[in-house]
Every structure is written in C-alpha cells, then in structure tokens.
PDB file of N, CA and C in Angstrom:
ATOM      1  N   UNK A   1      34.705 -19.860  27.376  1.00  0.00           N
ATOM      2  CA  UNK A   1      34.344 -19.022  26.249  1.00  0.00           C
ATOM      3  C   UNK A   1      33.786 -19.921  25.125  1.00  0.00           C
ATOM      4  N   UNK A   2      32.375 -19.508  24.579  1.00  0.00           N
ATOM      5  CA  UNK A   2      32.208 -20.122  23.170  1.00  0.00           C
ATOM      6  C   UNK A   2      32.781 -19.962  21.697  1.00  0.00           C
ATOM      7  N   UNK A   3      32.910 -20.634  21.227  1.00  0.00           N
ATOM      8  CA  UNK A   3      33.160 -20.687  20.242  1.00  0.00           C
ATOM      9  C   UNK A   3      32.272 -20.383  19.257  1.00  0.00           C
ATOM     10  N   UNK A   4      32.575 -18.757  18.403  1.00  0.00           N
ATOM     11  CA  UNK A   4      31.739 -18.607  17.456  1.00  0.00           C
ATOM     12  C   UNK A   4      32.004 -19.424  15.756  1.00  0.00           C
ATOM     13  N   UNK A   5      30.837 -20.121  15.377  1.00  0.00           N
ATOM     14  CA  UNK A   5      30.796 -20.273  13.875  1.00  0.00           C
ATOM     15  C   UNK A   5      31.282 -19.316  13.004  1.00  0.00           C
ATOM     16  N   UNK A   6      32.201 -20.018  12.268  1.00  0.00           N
ATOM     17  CA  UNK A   6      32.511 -19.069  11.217  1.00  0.00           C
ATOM     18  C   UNK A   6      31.366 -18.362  10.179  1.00  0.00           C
ATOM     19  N   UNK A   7      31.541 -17.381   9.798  1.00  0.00           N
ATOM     20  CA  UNK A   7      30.500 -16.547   8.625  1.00  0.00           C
ATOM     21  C   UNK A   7      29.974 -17.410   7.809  1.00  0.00           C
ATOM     22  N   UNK A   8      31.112 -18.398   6.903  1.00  0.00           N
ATOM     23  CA  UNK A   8      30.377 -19.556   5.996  1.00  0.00           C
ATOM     24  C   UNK A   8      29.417 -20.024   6.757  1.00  0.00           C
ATOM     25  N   UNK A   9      29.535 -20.827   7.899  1.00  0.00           N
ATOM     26  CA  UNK A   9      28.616 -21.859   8.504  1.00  0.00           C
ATOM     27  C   UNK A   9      27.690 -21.452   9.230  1.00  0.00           C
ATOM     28  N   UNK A  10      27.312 -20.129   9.544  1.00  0.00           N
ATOM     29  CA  UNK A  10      26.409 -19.514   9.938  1.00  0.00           C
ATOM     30  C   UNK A  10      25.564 -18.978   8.325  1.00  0.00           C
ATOM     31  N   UNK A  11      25.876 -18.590   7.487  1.00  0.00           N
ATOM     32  CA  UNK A  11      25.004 -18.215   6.436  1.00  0.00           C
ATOM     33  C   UNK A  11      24.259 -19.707   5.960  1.00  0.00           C
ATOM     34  N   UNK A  12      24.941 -20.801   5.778  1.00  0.00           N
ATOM     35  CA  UNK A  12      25.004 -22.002   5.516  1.00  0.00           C
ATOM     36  C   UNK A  12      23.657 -22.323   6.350  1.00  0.00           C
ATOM     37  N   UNK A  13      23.822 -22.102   7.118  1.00  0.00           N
ATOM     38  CA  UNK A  13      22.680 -22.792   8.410  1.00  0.00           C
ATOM     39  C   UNK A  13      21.642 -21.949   8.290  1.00  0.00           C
ATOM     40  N   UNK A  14      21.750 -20.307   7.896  1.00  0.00           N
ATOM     41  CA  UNK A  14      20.337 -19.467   7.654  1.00  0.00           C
ATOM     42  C   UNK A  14      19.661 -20.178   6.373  1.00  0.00           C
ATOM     43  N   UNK A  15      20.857 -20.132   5.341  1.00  0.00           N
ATOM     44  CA  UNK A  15      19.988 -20.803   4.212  1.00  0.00           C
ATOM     45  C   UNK A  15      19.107 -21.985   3.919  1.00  0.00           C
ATOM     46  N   UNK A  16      19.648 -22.760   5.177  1.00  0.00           N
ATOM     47  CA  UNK A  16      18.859 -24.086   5.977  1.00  0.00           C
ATOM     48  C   UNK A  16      17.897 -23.812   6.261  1.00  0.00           C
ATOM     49  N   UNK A  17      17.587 -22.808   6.861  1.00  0.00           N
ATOM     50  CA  UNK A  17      16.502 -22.283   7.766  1.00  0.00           C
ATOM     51  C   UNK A  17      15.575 -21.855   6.151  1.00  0.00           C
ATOM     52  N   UNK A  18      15.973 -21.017   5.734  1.00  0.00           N
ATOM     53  CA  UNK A  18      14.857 -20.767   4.410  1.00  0.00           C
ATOM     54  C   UNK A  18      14.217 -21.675   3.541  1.00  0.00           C
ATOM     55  N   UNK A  19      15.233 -22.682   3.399  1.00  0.00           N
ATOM     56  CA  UNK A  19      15.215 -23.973   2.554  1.00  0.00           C
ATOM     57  C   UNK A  19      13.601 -24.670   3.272  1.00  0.00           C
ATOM     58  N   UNK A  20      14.032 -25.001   4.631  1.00  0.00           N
ATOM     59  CA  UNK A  20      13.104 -26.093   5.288  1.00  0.00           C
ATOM     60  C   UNK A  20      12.040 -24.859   5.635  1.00  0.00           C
ATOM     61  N   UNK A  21      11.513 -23.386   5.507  1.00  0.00           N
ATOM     62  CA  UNK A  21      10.423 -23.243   5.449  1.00  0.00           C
ATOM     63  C   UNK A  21      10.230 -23.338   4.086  1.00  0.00           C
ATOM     64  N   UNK A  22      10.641 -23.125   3.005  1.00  0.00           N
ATOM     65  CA  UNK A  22      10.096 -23.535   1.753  1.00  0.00           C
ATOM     66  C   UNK A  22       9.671 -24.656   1.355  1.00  0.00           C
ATOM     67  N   UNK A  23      10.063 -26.021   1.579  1.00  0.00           N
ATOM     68  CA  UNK A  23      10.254 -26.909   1.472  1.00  0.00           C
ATOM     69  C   UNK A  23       8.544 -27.368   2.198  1.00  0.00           C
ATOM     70  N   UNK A  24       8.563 -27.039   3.725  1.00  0.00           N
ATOM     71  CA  UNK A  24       7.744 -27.770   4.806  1.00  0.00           C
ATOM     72  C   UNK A  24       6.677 -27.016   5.184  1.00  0.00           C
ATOM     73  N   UNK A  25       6.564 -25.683   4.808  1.00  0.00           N
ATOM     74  CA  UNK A  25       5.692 -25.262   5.414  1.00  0.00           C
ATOM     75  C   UNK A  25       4.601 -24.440   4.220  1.00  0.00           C
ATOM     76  N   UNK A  26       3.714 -24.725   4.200  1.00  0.00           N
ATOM     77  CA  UNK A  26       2.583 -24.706   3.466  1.00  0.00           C
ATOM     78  C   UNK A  26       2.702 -23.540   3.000  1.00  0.00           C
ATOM     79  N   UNK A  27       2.328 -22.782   3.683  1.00  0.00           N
ATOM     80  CA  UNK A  27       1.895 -21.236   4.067  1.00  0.00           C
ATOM     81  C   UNK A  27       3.200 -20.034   3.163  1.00  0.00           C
ATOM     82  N   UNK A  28       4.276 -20.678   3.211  1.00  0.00           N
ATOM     83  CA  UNK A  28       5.385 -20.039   3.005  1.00  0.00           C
ATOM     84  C   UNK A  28       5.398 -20.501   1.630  1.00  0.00           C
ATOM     85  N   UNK A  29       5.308 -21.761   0.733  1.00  0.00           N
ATOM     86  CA  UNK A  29       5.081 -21.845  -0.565  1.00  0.00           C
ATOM     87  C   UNK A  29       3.769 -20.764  -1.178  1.00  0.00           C
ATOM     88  N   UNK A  30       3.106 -20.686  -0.157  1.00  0.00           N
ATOM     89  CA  UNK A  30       2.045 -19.826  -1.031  1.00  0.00           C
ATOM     90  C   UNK A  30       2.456 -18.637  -0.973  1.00  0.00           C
ATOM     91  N   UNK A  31       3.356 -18.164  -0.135  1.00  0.00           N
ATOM     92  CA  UNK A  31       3.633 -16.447  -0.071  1.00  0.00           C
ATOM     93  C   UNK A  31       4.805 -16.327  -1.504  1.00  0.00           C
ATOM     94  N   UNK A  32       5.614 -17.639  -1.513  1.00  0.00           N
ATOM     95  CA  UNK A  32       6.266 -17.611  -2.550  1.00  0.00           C
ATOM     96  C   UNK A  32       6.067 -17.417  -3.748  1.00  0.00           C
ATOM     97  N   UNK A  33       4.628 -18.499  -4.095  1.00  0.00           N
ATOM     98  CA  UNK A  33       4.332 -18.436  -4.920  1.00  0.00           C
ATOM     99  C   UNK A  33       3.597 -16.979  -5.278  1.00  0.00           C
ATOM    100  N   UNK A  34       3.165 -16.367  -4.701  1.00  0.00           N
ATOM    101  CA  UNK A  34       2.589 -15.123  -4.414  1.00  0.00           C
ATOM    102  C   UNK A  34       3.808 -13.452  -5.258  1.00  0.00           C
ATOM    103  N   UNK A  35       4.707 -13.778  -4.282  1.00  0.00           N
ATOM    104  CA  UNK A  35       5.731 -13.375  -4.707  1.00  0.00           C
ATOM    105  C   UNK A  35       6.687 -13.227  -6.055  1.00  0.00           C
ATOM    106  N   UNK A  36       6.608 -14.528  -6.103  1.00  0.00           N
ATOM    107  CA  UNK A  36       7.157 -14.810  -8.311  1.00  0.00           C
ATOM    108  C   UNK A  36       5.569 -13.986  -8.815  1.00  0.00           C
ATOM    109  N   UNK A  37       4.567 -14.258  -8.438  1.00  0.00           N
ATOM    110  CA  UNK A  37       3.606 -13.881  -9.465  1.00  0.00           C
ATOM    111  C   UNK A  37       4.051 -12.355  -9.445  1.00  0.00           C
ATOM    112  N   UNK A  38       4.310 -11.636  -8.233  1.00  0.00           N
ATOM    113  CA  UNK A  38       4.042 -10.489  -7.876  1.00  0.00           C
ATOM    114  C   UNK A  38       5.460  -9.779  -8.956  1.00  0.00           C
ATOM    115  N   UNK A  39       6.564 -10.377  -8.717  1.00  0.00           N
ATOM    116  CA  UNK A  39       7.498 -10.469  -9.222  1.00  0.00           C
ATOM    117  C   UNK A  39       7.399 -10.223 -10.805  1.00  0.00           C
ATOM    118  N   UNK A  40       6.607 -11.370 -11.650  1.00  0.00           N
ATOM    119  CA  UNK A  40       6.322 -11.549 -13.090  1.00  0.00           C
ATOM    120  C   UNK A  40       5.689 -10.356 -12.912  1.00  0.00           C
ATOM    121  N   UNK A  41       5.044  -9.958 -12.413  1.00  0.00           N
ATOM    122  CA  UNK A  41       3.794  -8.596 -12.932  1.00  0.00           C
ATOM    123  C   UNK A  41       4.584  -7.262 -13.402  1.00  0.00           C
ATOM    124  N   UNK A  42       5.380  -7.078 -11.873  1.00  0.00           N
ATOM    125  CA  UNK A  42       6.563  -6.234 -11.473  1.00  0.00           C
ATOM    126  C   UNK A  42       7.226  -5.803 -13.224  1.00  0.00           C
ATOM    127  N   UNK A  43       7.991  -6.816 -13.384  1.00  0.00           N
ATOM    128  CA  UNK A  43       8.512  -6.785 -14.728  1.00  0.00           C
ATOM    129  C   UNK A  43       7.663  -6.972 -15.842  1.00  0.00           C
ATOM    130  N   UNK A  44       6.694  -7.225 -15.929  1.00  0.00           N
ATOM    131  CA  UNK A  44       5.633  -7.255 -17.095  1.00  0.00           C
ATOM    132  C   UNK A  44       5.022  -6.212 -17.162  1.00  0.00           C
ATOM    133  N   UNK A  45       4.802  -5.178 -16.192  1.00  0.00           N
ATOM    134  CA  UNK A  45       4.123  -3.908 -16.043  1.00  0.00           C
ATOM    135  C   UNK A  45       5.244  -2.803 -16.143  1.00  0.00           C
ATOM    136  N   UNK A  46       6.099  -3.008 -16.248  1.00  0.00           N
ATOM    137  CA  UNK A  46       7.426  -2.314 -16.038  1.00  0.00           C
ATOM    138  C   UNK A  46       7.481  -1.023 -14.953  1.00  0.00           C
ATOM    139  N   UNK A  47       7.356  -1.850 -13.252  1.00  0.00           N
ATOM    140  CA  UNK A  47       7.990  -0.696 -12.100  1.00  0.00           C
ATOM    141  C   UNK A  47       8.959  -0.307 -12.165  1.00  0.00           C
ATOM    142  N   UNK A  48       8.775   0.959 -11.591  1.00  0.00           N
ATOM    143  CA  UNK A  48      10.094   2.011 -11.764  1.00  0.00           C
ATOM    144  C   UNK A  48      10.714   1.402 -10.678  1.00  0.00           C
ATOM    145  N   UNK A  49      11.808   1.878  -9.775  1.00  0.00           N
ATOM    146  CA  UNK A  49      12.914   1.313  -9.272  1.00  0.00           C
ATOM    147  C   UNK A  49      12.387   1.188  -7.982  1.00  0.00           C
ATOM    148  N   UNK A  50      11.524   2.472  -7.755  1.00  0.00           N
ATOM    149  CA  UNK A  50      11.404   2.842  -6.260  1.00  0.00           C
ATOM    150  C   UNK A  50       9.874   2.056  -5.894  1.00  0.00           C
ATOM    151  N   UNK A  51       9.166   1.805  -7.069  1.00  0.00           N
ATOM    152  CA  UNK A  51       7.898   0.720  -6.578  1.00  0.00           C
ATOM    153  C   UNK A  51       8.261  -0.586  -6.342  1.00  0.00           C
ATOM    154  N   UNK A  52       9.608  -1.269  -7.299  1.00  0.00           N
ATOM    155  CA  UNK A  52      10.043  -2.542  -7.173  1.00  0.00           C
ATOM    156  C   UNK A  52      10.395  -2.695  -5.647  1.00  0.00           C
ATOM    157  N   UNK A  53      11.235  -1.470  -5.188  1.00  0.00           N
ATOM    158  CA  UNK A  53      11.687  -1.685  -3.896  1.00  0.00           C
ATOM    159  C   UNK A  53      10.853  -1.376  -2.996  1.00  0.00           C
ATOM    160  N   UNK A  54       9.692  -0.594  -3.156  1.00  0.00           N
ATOM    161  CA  UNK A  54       8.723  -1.088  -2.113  1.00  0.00           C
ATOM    162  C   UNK A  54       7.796  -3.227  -2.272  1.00  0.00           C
ATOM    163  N   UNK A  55       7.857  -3.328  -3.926  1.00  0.00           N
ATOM    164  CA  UNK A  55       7.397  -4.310  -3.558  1.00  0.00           C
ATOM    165  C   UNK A  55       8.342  -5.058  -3.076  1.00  0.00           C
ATOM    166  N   UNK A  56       9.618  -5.126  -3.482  1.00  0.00           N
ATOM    167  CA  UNK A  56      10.861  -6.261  -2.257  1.00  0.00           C
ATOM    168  C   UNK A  56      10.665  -6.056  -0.756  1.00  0.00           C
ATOM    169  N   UNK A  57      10.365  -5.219  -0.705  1.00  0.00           N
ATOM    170  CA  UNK A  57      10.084  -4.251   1.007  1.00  0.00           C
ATOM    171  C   UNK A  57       9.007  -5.548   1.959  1.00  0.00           C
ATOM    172  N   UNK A  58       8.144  -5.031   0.802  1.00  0.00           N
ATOM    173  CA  UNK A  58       6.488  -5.894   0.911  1.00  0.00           C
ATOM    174  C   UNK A  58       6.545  -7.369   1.229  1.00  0.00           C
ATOM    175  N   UNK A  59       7.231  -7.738   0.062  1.00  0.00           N
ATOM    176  CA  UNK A  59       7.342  -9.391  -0.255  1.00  0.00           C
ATOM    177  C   UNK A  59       8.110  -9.798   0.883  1.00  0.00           C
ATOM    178  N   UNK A  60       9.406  -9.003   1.174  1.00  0.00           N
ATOM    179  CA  UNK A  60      10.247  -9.622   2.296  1.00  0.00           C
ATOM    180  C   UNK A  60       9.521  -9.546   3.645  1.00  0.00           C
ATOM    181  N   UNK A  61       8.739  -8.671   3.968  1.00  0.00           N
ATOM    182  CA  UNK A  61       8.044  -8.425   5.215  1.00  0.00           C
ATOM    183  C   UNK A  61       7.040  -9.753   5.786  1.00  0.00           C
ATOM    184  N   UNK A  62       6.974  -9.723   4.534  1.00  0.00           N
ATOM    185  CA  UNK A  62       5.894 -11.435   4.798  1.00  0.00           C
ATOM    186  C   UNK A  62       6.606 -12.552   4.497  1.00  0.00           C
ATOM    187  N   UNK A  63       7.835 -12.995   4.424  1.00  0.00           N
ATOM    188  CA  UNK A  63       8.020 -13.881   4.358  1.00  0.00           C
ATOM    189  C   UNK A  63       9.347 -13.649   5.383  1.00  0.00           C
ATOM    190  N   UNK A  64       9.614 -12.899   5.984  1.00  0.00           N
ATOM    191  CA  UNK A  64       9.622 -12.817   7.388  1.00  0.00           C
ATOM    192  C   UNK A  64       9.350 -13.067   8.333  1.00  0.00           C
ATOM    193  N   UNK A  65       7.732 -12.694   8.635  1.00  0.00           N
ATOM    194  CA  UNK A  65       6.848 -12.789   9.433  1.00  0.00           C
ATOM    195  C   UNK A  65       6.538 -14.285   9.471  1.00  0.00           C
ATOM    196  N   UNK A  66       5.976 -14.876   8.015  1.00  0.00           N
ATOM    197  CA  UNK A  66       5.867 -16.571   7.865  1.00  0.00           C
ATOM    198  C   UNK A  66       7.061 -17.082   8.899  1.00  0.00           C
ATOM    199  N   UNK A  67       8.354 -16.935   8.462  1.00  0.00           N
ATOM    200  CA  UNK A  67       9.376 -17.564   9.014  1.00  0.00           C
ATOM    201  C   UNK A  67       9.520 -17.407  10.821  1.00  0.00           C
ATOM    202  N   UNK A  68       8.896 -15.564  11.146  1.00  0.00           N
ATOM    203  CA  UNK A  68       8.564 -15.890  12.663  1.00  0.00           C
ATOM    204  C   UNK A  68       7.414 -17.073  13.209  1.00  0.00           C
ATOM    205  N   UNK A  69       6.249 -16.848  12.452  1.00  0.00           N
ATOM    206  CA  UNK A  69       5.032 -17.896  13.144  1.00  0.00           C
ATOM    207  C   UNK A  69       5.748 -19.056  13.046  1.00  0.00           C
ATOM    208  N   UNK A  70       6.729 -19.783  12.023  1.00  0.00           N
ATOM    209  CA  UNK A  70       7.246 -20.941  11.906  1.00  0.00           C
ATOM    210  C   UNK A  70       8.104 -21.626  13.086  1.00  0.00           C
ATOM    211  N   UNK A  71       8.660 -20.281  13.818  1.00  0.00           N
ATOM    212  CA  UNK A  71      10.011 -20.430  15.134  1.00  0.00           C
ATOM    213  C   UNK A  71       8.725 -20.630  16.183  1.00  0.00           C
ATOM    214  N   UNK A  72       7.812 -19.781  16.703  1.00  0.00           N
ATOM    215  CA  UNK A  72       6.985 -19.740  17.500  1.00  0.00           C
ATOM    216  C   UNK A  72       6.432 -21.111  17.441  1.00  0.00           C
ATOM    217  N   UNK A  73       5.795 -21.520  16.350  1.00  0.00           N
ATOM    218  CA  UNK A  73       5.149 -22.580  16.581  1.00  0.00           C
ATOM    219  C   UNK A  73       6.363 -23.708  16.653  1.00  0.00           C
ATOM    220  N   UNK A  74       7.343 -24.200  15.942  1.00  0.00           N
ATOM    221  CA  UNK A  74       7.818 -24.594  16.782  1.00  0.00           C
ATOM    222  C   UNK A  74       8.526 -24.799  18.182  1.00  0.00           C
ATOM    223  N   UNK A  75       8.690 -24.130  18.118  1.00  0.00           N
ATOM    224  CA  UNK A  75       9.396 -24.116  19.712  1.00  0.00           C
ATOM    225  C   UNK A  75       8.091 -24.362  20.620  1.00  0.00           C
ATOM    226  N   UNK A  76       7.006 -23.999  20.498  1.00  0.00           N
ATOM    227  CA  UNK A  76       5.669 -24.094  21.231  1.00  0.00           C
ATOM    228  C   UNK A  76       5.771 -25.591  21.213  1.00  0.00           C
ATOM    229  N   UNK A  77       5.598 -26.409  20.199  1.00  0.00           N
ATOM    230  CA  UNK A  77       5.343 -27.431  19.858  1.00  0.00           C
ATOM    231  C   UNK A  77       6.356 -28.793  20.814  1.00  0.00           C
ATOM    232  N   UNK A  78       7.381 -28.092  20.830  1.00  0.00           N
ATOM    233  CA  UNK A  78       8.844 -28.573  21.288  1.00  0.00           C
ATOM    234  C   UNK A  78       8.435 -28.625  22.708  1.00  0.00           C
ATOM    235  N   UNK A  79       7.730 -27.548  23.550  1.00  0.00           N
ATOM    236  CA  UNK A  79       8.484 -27.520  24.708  1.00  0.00           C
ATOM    237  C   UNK A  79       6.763 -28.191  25.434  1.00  0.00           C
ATOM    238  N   UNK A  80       5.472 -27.766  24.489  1.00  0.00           N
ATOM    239  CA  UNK A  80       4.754 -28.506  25.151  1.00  0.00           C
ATOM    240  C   UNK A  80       3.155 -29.210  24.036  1.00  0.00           C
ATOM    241  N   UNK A  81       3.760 -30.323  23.893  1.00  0.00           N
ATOM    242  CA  UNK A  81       3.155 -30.984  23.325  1.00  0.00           C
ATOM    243  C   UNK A  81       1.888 -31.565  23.548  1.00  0.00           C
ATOM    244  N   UNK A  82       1.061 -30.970  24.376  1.00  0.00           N
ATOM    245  CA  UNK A  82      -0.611 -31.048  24.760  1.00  0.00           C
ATOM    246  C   UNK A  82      -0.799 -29.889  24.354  1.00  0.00           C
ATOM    247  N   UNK A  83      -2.342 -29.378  24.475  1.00  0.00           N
ATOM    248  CA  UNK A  83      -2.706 -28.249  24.684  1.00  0.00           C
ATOM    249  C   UNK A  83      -2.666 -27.290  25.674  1.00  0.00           C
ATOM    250  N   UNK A  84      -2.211 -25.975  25.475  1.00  0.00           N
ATOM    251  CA  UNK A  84      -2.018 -25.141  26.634  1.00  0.00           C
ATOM    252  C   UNK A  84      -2.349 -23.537  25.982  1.00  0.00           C
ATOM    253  N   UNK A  85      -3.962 -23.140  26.914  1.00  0.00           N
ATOM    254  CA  UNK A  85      -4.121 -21.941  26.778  1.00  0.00           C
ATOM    255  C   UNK A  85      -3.104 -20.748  26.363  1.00  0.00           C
ATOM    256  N   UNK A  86      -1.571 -20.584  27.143  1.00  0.00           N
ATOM    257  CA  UNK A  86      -0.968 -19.778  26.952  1.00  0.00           C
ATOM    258  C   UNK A  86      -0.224 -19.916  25.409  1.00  0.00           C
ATOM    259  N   UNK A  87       0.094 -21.614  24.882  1.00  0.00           N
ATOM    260  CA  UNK A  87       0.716 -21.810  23.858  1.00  0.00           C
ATOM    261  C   UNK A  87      -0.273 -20.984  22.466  1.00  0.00           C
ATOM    262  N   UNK A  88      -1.624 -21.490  22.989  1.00  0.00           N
ATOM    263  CA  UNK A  88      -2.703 -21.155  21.488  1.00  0.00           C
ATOM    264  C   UNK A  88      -2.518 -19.678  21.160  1.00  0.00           C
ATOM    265  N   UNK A  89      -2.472 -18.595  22.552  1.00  0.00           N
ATOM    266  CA  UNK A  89      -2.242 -17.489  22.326  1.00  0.00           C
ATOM    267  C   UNK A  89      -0.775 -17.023  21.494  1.00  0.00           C
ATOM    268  N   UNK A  90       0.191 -17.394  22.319  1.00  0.00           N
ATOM    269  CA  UNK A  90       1.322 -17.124  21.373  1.00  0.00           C
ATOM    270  C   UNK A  90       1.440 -17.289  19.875  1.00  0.00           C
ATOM    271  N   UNK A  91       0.952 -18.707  19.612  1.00  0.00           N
ATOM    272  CA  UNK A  91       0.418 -18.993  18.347  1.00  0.00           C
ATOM    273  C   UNK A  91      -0.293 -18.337  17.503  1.00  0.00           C
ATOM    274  N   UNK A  92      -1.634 -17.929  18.206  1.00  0.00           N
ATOM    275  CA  UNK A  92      -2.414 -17.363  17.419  1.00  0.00           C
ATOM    276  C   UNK A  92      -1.978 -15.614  16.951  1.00  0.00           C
ATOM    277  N   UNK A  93      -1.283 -15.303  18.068  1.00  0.00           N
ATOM    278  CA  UNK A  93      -0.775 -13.696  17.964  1.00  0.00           C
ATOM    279  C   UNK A  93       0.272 -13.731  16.631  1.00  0.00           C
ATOM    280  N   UNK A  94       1.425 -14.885  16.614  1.00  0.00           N
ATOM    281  CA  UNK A  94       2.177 -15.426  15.442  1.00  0.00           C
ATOM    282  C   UNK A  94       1.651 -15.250  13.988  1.00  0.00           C
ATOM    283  N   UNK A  95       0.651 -15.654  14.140  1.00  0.00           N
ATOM    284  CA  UNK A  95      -0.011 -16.248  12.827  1.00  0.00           C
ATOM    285  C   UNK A  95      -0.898 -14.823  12.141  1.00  0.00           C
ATOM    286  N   UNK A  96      -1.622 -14.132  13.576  1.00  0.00           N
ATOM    287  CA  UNK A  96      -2.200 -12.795  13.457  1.00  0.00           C
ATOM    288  C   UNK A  96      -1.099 -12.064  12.518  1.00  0.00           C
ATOM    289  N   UNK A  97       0.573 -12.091  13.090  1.00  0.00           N
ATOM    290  CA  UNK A  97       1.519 -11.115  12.566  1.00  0.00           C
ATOM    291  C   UNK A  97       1.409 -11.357  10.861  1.00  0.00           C
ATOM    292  N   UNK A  98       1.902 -12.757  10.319  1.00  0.00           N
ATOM    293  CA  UNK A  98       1.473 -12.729   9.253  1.00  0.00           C
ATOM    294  C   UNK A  98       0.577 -12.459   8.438  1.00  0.00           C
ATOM    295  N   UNK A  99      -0.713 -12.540   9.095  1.00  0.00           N
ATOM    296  CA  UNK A  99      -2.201 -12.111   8.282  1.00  0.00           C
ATOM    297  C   UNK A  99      -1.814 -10.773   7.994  1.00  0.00           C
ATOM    298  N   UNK A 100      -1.207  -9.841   8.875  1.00  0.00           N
ATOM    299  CA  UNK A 100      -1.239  -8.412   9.142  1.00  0.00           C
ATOM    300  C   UNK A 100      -0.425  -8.355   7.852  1.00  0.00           C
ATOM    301  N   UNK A 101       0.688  -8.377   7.746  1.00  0.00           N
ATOM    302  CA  UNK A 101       2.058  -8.187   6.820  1.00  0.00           C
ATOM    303  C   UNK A 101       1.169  -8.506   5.401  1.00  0.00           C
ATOM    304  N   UNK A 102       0.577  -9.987   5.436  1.00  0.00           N
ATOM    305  CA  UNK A 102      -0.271 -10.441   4.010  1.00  0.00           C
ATOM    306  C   UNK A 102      -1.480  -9.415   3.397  1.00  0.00           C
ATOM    307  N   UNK A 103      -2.183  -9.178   4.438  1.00  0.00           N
ATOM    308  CA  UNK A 103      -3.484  -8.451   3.830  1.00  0.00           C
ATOM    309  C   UNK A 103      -2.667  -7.099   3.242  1.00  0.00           C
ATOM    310  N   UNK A 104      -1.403  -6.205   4.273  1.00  0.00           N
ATOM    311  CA  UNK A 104      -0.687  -5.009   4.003  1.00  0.00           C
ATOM    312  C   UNK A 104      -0.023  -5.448   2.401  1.00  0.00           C
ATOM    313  N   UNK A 105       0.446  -6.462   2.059  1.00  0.00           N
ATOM    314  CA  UNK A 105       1.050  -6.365   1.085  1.00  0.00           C
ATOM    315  C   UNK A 105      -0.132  -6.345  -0.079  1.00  0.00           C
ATOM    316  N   UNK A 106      -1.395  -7.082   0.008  1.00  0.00           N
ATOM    317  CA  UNK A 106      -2.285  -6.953  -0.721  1.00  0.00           C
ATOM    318  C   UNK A 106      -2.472  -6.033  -1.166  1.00  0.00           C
ATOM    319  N   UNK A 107      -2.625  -4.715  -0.050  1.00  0.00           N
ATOM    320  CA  UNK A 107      -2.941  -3.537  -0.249  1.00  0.00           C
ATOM    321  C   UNK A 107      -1.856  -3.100  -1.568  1.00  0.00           C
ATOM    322  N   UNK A 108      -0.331  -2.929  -0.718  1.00  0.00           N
ATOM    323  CA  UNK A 108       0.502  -2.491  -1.660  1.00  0.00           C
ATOM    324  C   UNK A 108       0.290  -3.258  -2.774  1.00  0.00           C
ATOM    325  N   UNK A 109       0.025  -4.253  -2.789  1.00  0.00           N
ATOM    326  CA  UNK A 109      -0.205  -4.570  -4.455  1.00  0.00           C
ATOM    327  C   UNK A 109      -0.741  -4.197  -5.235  1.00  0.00           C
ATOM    328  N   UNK A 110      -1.881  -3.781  -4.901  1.00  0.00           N
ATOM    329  CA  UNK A 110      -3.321  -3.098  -5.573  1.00  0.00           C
ATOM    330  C   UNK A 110      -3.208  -1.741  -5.745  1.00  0.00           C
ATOM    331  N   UNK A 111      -1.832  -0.922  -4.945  1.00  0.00           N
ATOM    332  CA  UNK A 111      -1.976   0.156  -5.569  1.00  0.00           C
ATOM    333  C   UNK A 111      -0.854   0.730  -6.337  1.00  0.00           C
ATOM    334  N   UNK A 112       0.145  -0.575  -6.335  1.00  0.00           N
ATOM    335  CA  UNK A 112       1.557  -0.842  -7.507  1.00  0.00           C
ATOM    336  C   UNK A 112       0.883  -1.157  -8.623  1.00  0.00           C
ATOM    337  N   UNK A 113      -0.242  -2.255  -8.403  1.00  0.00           N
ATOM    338  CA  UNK A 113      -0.472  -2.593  -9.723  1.00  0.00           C
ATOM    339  C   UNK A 113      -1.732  -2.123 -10.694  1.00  0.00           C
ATOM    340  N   UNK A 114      -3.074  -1.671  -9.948  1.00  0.00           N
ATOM    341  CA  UNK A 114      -4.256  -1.407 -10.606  1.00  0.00           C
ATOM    342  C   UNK A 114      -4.224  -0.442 -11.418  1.00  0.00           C
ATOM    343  N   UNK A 115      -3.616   0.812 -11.358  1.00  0.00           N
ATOM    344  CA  UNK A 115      -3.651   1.592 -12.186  1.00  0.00           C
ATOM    345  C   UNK A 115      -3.169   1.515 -13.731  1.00  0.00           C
ATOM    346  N   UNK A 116      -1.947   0.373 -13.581  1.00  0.00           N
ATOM    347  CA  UNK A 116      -1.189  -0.181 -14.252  1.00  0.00           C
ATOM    348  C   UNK A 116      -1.967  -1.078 -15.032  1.00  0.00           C
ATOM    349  N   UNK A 117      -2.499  -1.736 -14.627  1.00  0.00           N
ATOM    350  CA  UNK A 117      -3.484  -2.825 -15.481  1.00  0.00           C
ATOM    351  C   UNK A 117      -4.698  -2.443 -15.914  1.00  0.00           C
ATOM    352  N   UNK A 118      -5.244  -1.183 -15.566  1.00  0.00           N
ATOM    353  CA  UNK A 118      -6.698  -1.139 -15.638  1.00  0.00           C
ATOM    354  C   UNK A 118      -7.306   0.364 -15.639  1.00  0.00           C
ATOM    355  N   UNK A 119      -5.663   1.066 -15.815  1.00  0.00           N
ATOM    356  CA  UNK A 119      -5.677   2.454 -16.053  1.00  0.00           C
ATOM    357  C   UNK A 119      -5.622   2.927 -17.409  1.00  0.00           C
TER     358      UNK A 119
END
C-alpha cells in the first residue's frame, strides 16, 4: 500500500508547481502580467460581482491551460529528447489550448471592459 502525502505537503508541492511556472516560464509571466492589468481595470472601472467572477473564471482558465502546455511539454521533453513527429503534435495541440483560452479571454475582456471605458 502507498503512502498518501499529507494535505500540507501536497498543497505545498502544488504551490511549487505555480511558483516554478511563474518564475520559468515566459508565457505564464505574461498571462500574469495580463491578469493584474486585467485585475487593476476590474477595480478601476468598478465590476459588479458577477463580471469580476466571470473575469476570475477567464483569468483562471488561461493560466490553467499555460500550466497544461507546461506538463505536456515537459514530459515530451523528458521522455524524448530529439525530434519526433508525434511529440511536435502533442505540443503544438498544448499550446493551440492556450491560444484558444487567451484569444477567449480577450474577447471577454472587451466586452467587460469597452463599454465601460468608451461608453
């Protein structure tokens, strides 16, 4: 029988996991940074409760998705370190997921925020 980690040391180790995509991975500072902006607006435009929580909805969806392409590509990386037709695909489908989630939150942004700024 294994032995499960306690609750501390399993949250401990997710927060690891968030840390080192913030930290290492490019892509995920920019969604961040993306996010505080989206965030500052949020409260500078003053959303009602139920737009904030679609934009948390939004923001978390993509930095989700970042954190999947991040597992994919590594583990790709891990198990085969040349090039391999089947790896680029997995990869590229990865990376597709995020574009998808990014351009969608764009959207929601533009229609949390334009009216608001320019109405």
């Amino acid at each position: 029988m294994v032995d499960k980690q306690s609750f501390s040391k399993a949250f401990i180790h997710a927060l690891d996991g968030i840390i080192h995509c913030a930290r290492y991975e490019r892509n995920m500072k920019i969604h961040i940074l993306a996010a505080v902006l989206a965030g500052g607006m949020a409260w500078w435009l003053r959303l009602d409760r139920y737009e904030i929580m679609i934009l948390v909805i939004t923001i978390a969806s993509v930095l989700v998705a970042e954190m999947f392409n991040t597992v994919v590509e590594t583990i790709i990386d891990m198990v085969t370190p040349q090039f391999h037709p089947l790896a680029k695909i997995a990869k590229d489908v990865a990376a597709g997921a995020v574009l998808i989630t990014a351009v969608l939150s764009l959207i929601v942004g533009y229609i949390l925020f334009f009216d608001k700024i320019c109405g």
